[in-house]
C-alpha atoms as a PDB file:
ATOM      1  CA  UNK A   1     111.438  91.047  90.352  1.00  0.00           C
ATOM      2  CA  UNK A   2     108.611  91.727  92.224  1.00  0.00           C
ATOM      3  CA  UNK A   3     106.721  94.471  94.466  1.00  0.00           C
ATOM      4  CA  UNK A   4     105.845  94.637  97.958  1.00  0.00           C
ATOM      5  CA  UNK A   5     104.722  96.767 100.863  1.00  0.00           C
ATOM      6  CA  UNK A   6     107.348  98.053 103.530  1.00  0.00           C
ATOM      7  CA  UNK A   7     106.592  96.290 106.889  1.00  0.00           C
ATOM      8  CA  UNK A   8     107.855  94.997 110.140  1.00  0.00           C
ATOM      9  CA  UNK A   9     109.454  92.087 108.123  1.00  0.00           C
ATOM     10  CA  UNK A  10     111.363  93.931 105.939  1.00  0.00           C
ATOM     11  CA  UNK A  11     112.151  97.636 107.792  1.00  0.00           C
ATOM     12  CA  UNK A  12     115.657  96.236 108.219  1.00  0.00           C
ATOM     13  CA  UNK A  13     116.384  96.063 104.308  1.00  0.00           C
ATOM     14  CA  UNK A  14     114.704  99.437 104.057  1.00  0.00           C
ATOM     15  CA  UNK A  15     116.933 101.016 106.836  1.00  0.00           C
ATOM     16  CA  UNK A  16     119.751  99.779 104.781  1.00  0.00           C
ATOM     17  CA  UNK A  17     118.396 100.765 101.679  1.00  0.00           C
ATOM     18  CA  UNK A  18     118.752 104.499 102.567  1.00  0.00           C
ATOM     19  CA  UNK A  19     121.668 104.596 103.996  1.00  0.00           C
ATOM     20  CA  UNK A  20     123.356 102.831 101.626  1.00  0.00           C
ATOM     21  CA  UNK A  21     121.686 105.218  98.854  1.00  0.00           C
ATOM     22  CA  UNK A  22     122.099 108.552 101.087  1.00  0.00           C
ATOM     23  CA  UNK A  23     123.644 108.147 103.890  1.00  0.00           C
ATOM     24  CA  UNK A  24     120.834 108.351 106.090  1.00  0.00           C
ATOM     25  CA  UNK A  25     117.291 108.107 106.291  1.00  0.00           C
ATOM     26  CA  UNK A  26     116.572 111.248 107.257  1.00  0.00           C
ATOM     27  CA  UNK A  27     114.607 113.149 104.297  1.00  0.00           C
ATOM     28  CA  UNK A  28     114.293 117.307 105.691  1.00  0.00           C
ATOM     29  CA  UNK A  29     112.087 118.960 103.384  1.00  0.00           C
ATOM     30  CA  UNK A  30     109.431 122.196 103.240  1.00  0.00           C
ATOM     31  CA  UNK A  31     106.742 119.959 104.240  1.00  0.00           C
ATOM     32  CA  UNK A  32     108.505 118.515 107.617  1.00  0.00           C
ATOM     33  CA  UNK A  33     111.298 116.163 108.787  1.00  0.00           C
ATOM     34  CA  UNK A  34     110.752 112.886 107.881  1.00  0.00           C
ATOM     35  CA  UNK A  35     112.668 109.125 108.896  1.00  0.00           C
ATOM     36  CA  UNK A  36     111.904 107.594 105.670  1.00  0.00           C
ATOM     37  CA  UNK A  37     112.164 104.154 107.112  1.00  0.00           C
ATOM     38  CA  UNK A  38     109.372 104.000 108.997  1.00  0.00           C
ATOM     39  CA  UNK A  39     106.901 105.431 105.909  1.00  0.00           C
ATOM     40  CA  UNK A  40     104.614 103.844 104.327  1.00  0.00           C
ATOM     41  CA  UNK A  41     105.654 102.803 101.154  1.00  0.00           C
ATOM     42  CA  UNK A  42     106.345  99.972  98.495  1.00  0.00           C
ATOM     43  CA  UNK A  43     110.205  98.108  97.806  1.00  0.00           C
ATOM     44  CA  UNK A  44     110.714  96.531  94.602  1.00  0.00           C
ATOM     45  CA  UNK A  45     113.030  93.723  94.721  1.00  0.00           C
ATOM     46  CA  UNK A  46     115.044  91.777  92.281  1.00  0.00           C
ATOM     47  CA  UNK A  47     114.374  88.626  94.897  1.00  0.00           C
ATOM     48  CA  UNK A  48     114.167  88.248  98.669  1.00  0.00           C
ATOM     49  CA  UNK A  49     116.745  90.377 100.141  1.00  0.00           C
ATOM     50  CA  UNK A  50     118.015  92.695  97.160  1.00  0.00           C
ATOM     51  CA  UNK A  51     116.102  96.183  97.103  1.00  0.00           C
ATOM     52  CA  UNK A  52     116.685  98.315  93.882  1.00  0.00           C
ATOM     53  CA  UNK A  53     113.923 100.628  94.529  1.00  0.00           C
ATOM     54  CA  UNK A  54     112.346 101.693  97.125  1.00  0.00           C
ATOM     55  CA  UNK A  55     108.748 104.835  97.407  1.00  0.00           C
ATOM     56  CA  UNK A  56     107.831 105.951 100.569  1.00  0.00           C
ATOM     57  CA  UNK A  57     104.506 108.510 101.247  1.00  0.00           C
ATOM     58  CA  UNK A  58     102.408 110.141 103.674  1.00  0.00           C
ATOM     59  CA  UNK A  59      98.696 110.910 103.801  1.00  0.00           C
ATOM     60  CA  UNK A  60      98.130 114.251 105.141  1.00  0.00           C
ATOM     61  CA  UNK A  61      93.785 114.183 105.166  1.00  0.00           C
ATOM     62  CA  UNK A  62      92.710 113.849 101.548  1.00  0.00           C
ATOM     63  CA  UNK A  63      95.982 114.590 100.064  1.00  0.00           C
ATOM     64  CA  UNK A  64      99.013 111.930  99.844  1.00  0.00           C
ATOM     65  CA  UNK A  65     102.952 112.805  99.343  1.00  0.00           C
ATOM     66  CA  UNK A  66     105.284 111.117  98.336  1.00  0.00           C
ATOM     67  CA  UNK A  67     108.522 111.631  99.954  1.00  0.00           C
ATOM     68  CA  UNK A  68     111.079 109.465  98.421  1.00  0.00           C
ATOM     69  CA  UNK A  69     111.510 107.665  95.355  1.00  0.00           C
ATOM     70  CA  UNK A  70     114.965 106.190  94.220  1.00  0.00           C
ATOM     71  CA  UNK A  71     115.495 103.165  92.014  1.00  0.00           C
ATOM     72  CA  UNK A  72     118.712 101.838  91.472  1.00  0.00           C
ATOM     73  CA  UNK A  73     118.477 100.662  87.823  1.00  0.00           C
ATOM     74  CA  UNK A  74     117.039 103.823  85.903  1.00  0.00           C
ATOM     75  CA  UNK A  75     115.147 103.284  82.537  1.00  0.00           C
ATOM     76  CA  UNK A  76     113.875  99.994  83.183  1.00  0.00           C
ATOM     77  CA  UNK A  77     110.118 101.278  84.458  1.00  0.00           C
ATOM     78  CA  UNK A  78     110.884 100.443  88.317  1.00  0.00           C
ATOM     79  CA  UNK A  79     109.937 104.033  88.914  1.00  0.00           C
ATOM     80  CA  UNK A  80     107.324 103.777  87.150  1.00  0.00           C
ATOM     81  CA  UNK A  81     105.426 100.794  88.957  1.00  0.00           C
ATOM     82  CA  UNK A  82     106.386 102.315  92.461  1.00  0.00           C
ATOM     83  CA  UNK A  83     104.584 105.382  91.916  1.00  0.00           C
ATOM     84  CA  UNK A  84     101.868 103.527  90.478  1.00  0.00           C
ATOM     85  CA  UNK A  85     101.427 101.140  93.619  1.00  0.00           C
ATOM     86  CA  UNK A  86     101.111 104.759  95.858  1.00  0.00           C
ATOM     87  CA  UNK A  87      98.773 106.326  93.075  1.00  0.00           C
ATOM     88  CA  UNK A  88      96.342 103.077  93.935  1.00  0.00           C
ATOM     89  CA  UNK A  89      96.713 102.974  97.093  1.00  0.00           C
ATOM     90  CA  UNK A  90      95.385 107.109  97.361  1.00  0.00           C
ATOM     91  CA  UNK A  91      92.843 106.605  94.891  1.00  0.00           C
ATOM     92  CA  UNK A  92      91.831 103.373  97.475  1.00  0.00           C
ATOM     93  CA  UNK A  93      91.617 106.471 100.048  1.00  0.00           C
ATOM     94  CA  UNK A  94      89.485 108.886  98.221  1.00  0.00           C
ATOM     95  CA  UNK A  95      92.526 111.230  98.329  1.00  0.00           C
ATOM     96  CA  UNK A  96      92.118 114.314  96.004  1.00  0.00           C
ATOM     97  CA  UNK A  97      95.624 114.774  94.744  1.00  0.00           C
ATOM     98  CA  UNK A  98      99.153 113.076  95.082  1.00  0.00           C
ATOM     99  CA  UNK A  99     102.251 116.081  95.846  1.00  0.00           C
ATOM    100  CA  UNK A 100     105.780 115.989  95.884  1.00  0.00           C
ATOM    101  CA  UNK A 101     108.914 118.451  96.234  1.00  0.00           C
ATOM    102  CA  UNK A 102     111.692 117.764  94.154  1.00  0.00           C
ATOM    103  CA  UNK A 103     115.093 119.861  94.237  1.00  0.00           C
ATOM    104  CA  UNK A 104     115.904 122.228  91.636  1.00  0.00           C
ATOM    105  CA  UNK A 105     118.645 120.326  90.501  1.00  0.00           C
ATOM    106  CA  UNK A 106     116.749 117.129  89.509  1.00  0.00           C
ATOM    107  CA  UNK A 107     115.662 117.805  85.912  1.00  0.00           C
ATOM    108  CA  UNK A 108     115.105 113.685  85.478  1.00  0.00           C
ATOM    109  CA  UNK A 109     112.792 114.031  88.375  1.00  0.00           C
ATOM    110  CA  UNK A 110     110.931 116.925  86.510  1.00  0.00           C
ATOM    111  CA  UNK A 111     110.899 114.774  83.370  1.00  0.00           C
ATOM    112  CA  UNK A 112     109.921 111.803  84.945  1.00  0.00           C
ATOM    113  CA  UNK A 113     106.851 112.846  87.105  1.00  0.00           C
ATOM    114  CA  UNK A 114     105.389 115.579  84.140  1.00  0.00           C
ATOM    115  CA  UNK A 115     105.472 112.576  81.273  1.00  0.00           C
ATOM    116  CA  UNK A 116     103.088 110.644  83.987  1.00  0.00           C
ATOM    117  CA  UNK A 117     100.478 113.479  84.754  1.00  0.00           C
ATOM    118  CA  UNK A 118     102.026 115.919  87.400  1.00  0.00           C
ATOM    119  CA  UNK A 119     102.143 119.558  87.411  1.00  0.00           C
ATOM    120  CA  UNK A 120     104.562 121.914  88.894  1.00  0.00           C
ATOM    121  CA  UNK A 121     102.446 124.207  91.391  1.00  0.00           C
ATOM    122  CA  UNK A 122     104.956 126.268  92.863  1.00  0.00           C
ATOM    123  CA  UNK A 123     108.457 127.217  93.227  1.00  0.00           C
ATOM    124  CA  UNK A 124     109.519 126.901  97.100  1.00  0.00           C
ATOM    125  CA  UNK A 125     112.392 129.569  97.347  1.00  0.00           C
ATOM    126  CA  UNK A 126     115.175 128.977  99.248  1.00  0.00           C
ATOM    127  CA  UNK A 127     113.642 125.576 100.556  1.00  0.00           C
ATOM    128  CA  UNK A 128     117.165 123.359 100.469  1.00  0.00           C
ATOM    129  CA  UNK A 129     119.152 126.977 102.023  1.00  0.00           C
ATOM    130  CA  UNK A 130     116.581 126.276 104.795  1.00  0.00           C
ATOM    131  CA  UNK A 131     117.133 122.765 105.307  1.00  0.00           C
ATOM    132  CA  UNK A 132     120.463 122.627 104.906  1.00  0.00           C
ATOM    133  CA  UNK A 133     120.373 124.533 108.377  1.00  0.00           C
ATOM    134  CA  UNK A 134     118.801 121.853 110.284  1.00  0.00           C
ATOM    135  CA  UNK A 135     120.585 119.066 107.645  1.00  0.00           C
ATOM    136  CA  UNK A 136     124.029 120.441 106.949  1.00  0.00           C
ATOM    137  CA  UNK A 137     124.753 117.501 104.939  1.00  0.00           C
ATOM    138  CA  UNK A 138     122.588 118.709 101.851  1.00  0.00           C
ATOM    139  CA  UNK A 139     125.468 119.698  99.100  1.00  0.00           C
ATOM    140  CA  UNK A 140     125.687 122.586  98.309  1.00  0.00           C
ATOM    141  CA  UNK A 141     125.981 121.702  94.926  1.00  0.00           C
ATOM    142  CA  UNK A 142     123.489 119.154  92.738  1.00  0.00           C
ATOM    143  CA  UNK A 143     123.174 117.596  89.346  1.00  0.00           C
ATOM    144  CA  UNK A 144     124.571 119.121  86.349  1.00  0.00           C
ATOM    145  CA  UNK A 145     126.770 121.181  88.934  1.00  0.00           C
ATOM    146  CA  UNK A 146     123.693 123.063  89.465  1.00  0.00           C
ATOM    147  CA  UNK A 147     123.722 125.038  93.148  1.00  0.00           C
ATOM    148  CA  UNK A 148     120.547 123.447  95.334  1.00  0.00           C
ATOM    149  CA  UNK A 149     118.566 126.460  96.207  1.00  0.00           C
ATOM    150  CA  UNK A 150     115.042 125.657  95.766  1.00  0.00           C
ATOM    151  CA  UNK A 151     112.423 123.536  95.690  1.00  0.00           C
ATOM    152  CA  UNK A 152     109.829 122.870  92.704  1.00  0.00           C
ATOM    153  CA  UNK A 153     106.410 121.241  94.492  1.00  0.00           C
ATOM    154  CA  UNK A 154     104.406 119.071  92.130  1.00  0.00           C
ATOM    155  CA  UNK A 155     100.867 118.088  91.864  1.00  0.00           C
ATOM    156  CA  UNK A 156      98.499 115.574  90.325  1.00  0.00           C
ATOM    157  CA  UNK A 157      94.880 115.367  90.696  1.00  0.00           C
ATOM    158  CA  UNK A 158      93.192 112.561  91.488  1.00  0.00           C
ATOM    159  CA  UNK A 159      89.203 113.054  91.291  1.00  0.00           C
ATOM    160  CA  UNK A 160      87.698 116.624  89.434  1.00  0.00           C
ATOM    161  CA  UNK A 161      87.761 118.497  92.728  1.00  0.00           C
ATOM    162  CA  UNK A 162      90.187 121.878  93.286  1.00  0.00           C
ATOM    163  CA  UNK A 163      93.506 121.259  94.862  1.00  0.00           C
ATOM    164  CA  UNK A 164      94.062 122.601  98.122  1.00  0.00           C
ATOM    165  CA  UNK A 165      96.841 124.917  98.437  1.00  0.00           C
ATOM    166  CA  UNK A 166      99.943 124.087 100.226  1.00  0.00           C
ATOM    167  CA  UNK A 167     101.705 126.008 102.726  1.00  0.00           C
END
């Protein structure tokens, strides 16, 4: 199993990646409308063709998002070295703090990224009700049976300076 960054040579496997894991690769959240295939970002692979997880980010001036993370095989620290790779690559870029949205639903997300540093920052009301108007495939309903409402915006700092607040 081994790491590596999403290019040219393997945009095909990541196109395929995401729509086998969602359909499309569409991702419509508060921050913008993004085709996840053509991020930046880092697939993990179990060897040359098989993806089984799979980060992709932006860098918006000194601050870097991620904007998907999925890993096939949970519990096994995949997730763990993908957001890793993207942490090194903004501390490479000076950038102050790494943000991400996740749903309300996603209480492993919320686990996951507060057990490695992040904060939640803000609640993003009605954020999915919103999106689901320009993506009408969002469910209606999430995890846990939970209705997808909202979104929960997390934050980790990467130097000692103030985060800047989001919009």
């Amino acid at each position: 199993m081994y790491l590596e960054k999403i290019s040219q040579s393997n945009r095909i496997e990541v196109v395929s990646f995401f729509e086998k894991q969602w359909g499309t690769d569409e991702m419509v959240i508060s921050s913008g409308v993004y085709h996840c295939a053509t991020l930046n970002g880092f697939v993990y692979k179990v060897d040359s063709a098989k993806v089984i997880g799979l980060i992709t980010y932006v860098q918006k001036g000194e601050h870097c998002e991620i904007i998907s993370l999925d890993s096939i095989k949970e519990n096994q620290g995949i997730g763990s070295k993908l957001l890793e790779a993207v942490e090194n690559i903004a501390k490479e870029k000076a950038c102050a703090s790494i943000q991400l949205v996740t749903t309300n639903d996603n209480l492993d997300a919320l686990r996951f990224y507060q057990k490695r540093g992040y904060r939640l920052k803000a609640i993003l009301s009605d954020a999915v009700t919103r999106a689901r108007k320009q993506k009408p495939t969002i469910p209606y309903i999430g995890n846990g049976g939970i209705p997808l409402i909202d979104e929960l915006l997390l934050i980790k700092t990467l130097n000692d300076g103030d985060l800047l607040e989001t919009k």
